[in-house]
PDB file of N, CA and C in Angstrom:
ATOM      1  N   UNK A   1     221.885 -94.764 -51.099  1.00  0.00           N
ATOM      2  CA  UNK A   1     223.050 -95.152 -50.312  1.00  0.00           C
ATOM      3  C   UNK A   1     223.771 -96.268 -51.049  1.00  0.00           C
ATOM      4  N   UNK A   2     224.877 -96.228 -51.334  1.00  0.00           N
ATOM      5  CA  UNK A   2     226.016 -97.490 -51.838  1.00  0.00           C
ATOM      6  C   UNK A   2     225.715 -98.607 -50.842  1.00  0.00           C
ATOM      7  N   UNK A   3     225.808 -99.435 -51.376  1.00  0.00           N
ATOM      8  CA  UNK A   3     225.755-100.979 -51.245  1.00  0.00           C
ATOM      9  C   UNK A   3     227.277-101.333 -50.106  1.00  0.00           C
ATOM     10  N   UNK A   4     227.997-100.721 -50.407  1.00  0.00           N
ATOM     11  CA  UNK A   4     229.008-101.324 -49.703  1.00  0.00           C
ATOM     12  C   UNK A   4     228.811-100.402 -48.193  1.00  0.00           C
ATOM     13  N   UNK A   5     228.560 -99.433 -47.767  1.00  0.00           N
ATOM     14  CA  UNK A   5     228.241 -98.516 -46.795  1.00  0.00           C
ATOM     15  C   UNK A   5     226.994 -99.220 -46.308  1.00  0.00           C
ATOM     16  N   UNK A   6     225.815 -99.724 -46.791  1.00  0.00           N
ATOM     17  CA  UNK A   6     224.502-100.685 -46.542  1.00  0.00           C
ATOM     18  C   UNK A   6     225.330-101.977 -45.688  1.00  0.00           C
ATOM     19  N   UNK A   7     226.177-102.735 -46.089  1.00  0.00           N
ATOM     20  CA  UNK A   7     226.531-104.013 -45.823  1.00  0.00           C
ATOM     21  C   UNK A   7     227.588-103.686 -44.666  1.00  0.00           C
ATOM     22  N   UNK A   8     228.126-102.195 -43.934  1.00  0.00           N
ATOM     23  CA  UNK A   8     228.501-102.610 -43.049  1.00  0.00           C
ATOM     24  C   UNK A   8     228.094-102.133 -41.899  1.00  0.00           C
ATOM     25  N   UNK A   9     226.670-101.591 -42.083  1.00  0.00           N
ATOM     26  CA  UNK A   9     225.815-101.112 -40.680  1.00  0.00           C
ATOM     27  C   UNK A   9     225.245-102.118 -39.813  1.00  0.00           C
ATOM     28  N   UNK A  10     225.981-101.947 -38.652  1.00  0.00           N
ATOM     29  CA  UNK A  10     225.196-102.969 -37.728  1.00  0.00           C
ATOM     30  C   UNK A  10     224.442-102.205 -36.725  1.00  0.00           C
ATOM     31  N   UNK A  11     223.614-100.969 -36.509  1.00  0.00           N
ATOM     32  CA  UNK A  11     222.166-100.799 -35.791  1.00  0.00           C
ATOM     33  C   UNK A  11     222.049 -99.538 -36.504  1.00  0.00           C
ATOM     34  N   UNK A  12     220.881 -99.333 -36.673  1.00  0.00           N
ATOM     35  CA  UNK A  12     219.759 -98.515 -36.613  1.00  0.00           C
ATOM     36  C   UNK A  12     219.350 -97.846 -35.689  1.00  0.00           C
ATOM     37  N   UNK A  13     218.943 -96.155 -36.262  1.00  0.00           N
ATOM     38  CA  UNK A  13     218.121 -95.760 -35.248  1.00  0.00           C
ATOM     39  C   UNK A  13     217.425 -94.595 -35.839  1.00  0.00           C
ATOM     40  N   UNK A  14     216.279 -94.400 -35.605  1.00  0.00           N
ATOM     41  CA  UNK A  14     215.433 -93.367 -36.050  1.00  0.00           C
ATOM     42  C   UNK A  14     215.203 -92.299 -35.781  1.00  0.00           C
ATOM     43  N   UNK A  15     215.195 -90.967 -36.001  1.00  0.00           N
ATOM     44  CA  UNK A  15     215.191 -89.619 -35.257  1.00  0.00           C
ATOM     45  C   UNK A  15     213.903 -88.775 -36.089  1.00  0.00           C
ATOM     46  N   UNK A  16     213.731 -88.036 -35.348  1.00  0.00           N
ATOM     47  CA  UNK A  16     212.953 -86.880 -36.058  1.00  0.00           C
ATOM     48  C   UNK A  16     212.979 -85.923 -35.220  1.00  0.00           C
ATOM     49  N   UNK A  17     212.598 -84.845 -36.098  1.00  0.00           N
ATOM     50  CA  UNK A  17     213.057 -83.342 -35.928  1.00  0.00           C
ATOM     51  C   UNK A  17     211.841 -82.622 -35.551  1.00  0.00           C
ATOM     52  N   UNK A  18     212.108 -81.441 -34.842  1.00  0.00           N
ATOM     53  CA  UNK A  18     210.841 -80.456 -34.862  1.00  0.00           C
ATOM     54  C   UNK A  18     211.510 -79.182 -35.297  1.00  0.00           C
ATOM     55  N   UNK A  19     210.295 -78.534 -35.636  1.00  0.00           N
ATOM     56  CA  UNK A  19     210.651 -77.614 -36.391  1.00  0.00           C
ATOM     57  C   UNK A  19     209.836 -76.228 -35.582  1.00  0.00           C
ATOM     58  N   UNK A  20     210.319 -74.973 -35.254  1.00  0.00           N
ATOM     59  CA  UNK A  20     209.656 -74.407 -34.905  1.00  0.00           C
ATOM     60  C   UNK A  20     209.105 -73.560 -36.495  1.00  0.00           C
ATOM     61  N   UNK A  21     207.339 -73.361 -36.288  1.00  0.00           N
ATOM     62  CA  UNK A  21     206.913 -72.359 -37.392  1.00  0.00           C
ATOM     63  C   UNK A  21     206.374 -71.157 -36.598  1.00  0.00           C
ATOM     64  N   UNK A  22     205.420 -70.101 -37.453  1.00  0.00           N
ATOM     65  CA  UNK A  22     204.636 -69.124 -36.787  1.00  0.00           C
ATOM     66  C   UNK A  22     203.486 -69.757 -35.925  1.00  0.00           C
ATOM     67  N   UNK A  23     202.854 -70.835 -36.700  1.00  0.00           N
ATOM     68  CA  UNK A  23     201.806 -71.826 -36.365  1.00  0.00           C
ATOM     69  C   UNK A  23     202.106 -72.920 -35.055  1.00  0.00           C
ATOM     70  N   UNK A  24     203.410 -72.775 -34.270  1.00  0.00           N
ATOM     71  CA  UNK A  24     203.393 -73.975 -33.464  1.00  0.00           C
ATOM     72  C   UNK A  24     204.726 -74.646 -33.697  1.00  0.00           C
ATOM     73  N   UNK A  25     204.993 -75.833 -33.151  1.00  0.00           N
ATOM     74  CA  UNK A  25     206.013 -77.058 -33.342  1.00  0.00           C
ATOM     75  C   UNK A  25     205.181 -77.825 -34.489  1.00  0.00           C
ATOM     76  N   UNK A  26     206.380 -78.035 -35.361  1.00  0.00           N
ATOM     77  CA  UNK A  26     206.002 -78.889 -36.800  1.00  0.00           C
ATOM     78  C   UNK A  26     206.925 -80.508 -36.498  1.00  0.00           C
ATOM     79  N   UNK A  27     206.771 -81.788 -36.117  1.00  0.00           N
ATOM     80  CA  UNK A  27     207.173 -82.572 -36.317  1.00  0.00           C
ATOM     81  C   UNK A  27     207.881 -82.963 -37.755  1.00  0.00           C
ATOM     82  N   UNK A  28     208.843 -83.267 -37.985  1.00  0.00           N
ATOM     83  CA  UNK A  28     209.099 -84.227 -38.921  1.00  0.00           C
ATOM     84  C   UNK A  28     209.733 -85.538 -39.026  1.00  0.00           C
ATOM     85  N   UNK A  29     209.693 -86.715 -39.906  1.00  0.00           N
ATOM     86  CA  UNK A  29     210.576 -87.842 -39.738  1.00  0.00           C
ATOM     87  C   UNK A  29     209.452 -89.062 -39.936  1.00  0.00           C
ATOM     88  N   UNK A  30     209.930 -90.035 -39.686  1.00  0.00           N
ATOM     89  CA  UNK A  30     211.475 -90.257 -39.301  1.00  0.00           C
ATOM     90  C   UNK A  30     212.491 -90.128 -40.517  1.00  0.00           C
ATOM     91  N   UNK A  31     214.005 -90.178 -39.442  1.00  0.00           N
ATOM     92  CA  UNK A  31     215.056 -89.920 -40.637  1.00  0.00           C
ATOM     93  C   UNK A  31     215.777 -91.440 -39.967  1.00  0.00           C
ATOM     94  N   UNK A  32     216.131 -92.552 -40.943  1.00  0.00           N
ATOM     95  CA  UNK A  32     217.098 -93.469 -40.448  1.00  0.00           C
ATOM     96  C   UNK A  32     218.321 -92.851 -40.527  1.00  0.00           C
ATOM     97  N   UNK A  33     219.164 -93.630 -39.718  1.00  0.00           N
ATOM     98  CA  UNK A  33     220.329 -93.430 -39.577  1.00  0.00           C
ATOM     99  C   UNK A  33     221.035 -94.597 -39.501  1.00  0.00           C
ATOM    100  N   UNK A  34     222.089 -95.248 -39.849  1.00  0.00           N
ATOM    101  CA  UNK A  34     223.117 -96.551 -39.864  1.00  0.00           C
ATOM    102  C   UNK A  34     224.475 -96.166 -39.025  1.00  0.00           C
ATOM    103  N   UNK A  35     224.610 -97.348 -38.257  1.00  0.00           N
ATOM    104  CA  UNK A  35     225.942 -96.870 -37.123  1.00  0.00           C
ATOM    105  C   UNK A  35     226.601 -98.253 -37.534  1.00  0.00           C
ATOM    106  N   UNK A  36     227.989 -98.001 -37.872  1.00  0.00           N
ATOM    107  CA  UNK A  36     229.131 -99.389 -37.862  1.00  0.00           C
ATOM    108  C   UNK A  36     230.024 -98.635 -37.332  1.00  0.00           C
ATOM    109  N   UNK A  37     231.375 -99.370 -36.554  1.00  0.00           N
ATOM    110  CA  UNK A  37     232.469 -99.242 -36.032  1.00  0.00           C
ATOM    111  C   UNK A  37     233.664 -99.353 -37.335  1.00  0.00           C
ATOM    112  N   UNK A  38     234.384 -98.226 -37.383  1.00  0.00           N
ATOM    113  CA  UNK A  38     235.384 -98.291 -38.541  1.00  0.00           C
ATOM    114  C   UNK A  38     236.785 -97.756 -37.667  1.00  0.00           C
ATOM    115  N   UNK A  39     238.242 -98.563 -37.658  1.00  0.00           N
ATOM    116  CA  UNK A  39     239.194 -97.956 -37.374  1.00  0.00           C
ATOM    117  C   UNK A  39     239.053 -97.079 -35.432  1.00  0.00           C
ATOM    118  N   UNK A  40     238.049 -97.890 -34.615  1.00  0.00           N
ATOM    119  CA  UNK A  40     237.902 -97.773 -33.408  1.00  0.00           C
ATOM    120  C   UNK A  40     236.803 -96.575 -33.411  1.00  0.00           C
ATOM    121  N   UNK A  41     236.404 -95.960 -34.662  1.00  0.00           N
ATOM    122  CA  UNK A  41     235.336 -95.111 -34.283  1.00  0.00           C
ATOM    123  C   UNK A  41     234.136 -95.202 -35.091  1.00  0.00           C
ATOM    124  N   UNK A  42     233.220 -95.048 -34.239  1.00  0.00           N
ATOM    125  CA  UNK A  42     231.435 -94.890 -34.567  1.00  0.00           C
ATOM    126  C   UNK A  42     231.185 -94.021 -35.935  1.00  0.00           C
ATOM    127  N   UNK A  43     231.059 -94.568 -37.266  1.00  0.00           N
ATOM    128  CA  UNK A  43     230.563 -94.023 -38.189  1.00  0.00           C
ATOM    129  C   UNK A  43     229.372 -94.007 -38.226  1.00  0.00           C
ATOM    130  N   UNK A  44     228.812 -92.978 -38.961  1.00  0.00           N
ATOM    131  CA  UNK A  44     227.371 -92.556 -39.242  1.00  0.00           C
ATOM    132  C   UNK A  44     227.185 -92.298 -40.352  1.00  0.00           C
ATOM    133  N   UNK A  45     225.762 -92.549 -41.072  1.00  0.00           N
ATOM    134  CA  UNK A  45     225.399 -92.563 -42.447  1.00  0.00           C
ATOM    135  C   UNK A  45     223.887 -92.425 -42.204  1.00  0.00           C
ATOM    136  N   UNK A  46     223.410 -91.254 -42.848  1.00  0.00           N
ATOM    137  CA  UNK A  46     222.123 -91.245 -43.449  1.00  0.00           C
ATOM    138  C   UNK A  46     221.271 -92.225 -44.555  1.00  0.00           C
ATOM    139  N   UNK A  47     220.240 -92.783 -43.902  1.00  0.00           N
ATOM    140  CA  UNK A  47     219.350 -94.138 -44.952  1.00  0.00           C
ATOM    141  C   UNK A  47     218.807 -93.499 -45.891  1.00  0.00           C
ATOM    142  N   UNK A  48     217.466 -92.849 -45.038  1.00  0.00           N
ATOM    143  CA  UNK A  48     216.500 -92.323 -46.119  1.00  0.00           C
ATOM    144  C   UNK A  48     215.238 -91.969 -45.057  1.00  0.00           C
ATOM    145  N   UNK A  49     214.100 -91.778 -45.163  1.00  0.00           N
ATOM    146  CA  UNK A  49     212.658 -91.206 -44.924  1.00  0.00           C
ATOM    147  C   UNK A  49     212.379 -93.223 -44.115  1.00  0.00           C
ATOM    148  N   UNK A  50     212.594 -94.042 -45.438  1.00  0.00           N
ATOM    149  CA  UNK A  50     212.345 -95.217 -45.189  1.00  0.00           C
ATOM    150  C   UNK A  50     213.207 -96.709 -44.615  1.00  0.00           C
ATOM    151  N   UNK A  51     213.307 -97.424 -43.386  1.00  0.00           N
ATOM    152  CA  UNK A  51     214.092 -98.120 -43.413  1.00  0.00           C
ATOM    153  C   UNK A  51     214.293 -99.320 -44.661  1.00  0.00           C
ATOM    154  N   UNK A  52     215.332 -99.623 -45.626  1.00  0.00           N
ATOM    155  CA  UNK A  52     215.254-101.037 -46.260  1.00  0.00           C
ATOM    156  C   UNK A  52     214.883-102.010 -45.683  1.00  0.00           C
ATOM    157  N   UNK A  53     214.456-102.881 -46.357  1.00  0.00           N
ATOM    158  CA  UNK A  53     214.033-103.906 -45.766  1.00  0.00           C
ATOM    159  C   UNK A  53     215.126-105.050 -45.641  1.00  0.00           C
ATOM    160  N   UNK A  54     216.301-104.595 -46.155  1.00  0.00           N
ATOM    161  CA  UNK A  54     217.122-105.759 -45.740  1.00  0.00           C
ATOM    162  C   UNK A  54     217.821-105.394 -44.618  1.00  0.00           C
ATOM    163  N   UNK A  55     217.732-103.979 -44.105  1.00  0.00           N
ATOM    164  CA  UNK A  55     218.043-103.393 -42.969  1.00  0.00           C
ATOM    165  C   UNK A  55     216.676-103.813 -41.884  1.00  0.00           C
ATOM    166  N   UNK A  56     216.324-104.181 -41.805  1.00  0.00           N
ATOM    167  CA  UNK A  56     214.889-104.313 -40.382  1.00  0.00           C
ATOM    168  C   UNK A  56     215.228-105.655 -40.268  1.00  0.00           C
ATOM    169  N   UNK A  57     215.903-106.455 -40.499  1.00  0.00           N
ATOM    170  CA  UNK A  57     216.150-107.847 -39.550  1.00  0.00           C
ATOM    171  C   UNK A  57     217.166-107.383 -38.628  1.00  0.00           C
ATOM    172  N   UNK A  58     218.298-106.178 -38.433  1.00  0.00           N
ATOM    173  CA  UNK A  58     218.913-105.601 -37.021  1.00  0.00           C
ATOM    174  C   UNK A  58     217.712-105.280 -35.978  1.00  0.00           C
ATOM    175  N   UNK A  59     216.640-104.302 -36.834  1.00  0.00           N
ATOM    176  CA  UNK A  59     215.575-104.171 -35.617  1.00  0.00           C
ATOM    177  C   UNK A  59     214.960-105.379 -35.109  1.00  0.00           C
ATOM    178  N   UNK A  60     214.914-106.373 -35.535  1.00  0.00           N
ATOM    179  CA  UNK A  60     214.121-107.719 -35.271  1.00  0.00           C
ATOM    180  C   UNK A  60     215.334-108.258 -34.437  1.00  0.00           C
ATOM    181  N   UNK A  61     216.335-108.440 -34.360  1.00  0.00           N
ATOM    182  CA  UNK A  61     217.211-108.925 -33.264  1.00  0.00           C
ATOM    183  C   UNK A  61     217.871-108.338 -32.349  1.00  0.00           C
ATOM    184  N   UNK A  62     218.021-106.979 -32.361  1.00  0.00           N
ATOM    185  CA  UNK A  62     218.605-106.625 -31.351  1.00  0.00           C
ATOM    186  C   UNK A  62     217.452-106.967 -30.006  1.00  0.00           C
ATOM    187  N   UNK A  63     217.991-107.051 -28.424  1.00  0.00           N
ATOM    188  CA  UNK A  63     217.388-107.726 -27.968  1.00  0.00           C
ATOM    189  C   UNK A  63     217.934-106.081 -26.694  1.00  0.00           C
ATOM    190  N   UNK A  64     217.010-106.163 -25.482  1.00  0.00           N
ATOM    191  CA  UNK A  64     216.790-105.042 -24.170  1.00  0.00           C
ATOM    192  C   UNK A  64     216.773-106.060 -22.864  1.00  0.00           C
ATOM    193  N   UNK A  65     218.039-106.378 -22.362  1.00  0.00           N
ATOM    194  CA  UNK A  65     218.563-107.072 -21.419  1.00  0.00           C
ATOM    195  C   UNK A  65     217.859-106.907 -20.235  1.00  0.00           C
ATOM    196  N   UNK A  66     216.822-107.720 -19.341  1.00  0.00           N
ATOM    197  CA  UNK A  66     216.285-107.400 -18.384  1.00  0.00           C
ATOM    198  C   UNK A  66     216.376-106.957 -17.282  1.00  0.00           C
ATOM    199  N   UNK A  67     215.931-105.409 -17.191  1.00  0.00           N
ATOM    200  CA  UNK A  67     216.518-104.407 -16.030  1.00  0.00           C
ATOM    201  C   UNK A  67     217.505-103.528 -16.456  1.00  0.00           C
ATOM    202  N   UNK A  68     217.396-102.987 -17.866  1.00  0.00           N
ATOM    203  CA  UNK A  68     218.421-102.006 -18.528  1.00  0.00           C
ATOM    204  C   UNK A  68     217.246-101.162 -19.742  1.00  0.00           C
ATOM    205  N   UNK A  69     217.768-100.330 -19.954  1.00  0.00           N
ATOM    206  CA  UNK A  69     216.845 -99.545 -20.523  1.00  0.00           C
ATOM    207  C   UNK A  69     217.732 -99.085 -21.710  1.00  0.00           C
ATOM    208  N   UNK A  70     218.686 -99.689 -22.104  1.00  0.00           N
ATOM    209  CA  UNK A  70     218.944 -99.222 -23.776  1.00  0.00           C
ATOM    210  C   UNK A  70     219.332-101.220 -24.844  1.00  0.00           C
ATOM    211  N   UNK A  71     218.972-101.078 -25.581  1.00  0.00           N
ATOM    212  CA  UNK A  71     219.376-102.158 -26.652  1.00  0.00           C
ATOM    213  C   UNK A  71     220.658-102.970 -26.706  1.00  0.00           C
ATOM    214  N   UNK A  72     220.690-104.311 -26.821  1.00  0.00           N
ATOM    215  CA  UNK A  72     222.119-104.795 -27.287  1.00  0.00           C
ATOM    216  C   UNK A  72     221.813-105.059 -28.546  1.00  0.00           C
ATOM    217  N   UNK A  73     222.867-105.008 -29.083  1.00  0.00           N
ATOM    218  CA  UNK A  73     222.768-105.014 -30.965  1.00  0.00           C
ATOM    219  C   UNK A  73     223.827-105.981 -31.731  1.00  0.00           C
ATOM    220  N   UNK A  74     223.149-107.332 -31.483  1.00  0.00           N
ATOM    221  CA  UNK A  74     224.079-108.423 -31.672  1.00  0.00           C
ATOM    222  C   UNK A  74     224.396-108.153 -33.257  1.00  0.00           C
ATOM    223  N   UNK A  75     224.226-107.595 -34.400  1.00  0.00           N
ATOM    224  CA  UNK A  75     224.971-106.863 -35.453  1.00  0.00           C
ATOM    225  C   UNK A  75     223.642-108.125 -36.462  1.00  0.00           C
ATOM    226  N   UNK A  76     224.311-108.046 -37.548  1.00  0.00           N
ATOM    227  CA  UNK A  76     223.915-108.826 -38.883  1.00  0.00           C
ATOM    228  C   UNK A  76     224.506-110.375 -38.557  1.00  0.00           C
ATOM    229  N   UNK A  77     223.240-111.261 -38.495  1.00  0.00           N
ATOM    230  CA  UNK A  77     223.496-112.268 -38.498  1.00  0.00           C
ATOM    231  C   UNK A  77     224.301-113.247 -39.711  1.00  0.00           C
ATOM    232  N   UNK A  78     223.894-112.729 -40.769  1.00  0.00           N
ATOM    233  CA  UNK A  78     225.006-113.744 -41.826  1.00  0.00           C
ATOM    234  C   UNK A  78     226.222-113.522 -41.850  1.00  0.00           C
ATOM    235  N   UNK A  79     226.747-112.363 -40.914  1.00  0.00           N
ATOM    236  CA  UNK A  79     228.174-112.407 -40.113  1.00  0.00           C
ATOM    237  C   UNK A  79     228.412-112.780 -39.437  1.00  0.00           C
ATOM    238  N   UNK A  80     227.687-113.187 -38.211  1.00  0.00           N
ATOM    239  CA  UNK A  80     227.663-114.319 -37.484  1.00  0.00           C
ATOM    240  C   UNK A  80     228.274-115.567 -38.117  1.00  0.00           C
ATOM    241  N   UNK A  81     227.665-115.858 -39.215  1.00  0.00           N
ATOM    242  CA  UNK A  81     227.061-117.325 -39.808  1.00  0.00           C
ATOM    243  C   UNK A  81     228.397-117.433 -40.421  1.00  0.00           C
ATOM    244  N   UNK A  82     228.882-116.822 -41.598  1.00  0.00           N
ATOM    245  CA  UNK A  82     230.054-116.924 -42.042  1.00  0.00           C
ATOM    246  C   UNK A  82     231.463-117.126 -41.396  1.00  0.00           C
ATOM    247  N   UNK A  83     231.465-115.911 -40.046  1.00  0.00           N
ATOM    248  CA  UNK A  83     232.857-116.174 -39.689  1.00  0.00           C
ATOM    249  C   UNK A  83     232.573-117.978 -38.636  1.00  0.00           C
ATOM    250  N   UNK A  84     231.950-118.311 -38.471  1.00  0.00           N
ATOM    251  CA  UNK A  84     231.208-119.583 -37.988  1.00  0.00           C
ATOM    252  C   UNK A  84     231.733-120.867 -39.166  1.00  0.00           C
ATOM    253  N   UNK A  85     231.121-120.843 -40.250  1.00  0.00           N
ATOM    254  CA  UNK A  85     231.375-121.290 -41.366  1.00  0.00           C
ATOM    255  C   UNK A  85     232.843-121.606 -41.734  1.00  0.00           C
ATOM    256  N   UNK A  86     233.739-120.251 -41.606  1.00  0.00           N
ATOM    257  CA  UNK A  86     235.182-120.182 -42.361  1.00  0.00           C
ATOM    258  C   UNK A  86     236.053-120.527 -40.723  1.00  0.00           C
ATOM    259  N   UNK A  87     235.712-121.046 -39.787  1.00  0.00           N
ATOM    260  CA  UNK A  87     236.479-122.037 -38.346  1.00  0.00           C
ATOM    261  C   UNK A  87     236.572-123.331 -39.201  1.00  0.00           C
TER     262      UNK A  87
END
């Protein structure tokens, strides 16, 4: 994945697939996936098999508001920090 497509994903999320064979349901995955907002709409980009590791500090902060059952995803913190910085 390009570096510049890396630097503007703010959440993550992991999927996997099943597969039907002759033998049964075949699991596979996980597959990451990267979500940023571009021009008012939800882009999507395929990671890899593996999350980066400079990508898993979004999983370490997004935070599950008590009494709600999906994620808030306060984004990449050194964007935080910067537009903070350049006030």
């Amino acid at each position: 994945m390009d570096p510049i497509t890396l630097n503007k994903i703010t959440r993550v999320q992991s999927q996997f697939m099943t597969k039907k064979t002759g033998k049964g349901d075949h699991t596979t995955g996980p597959y990451w996936f990267g979500y940023w907002q571009e021009n008012g709409k939800t882009q999507r980009a395929y990671i890899g098999r593996q999350l980066p590791a400079e990508l898993e500090v979004l999983l370490a902060t997004r935070v599950k508001p008590p009494g709600h059952s999906l994620y808030h995803w306060p984004g990449r913190p050194q964007a935080a920090q910067k537009k903070a910085l350049s006030k």
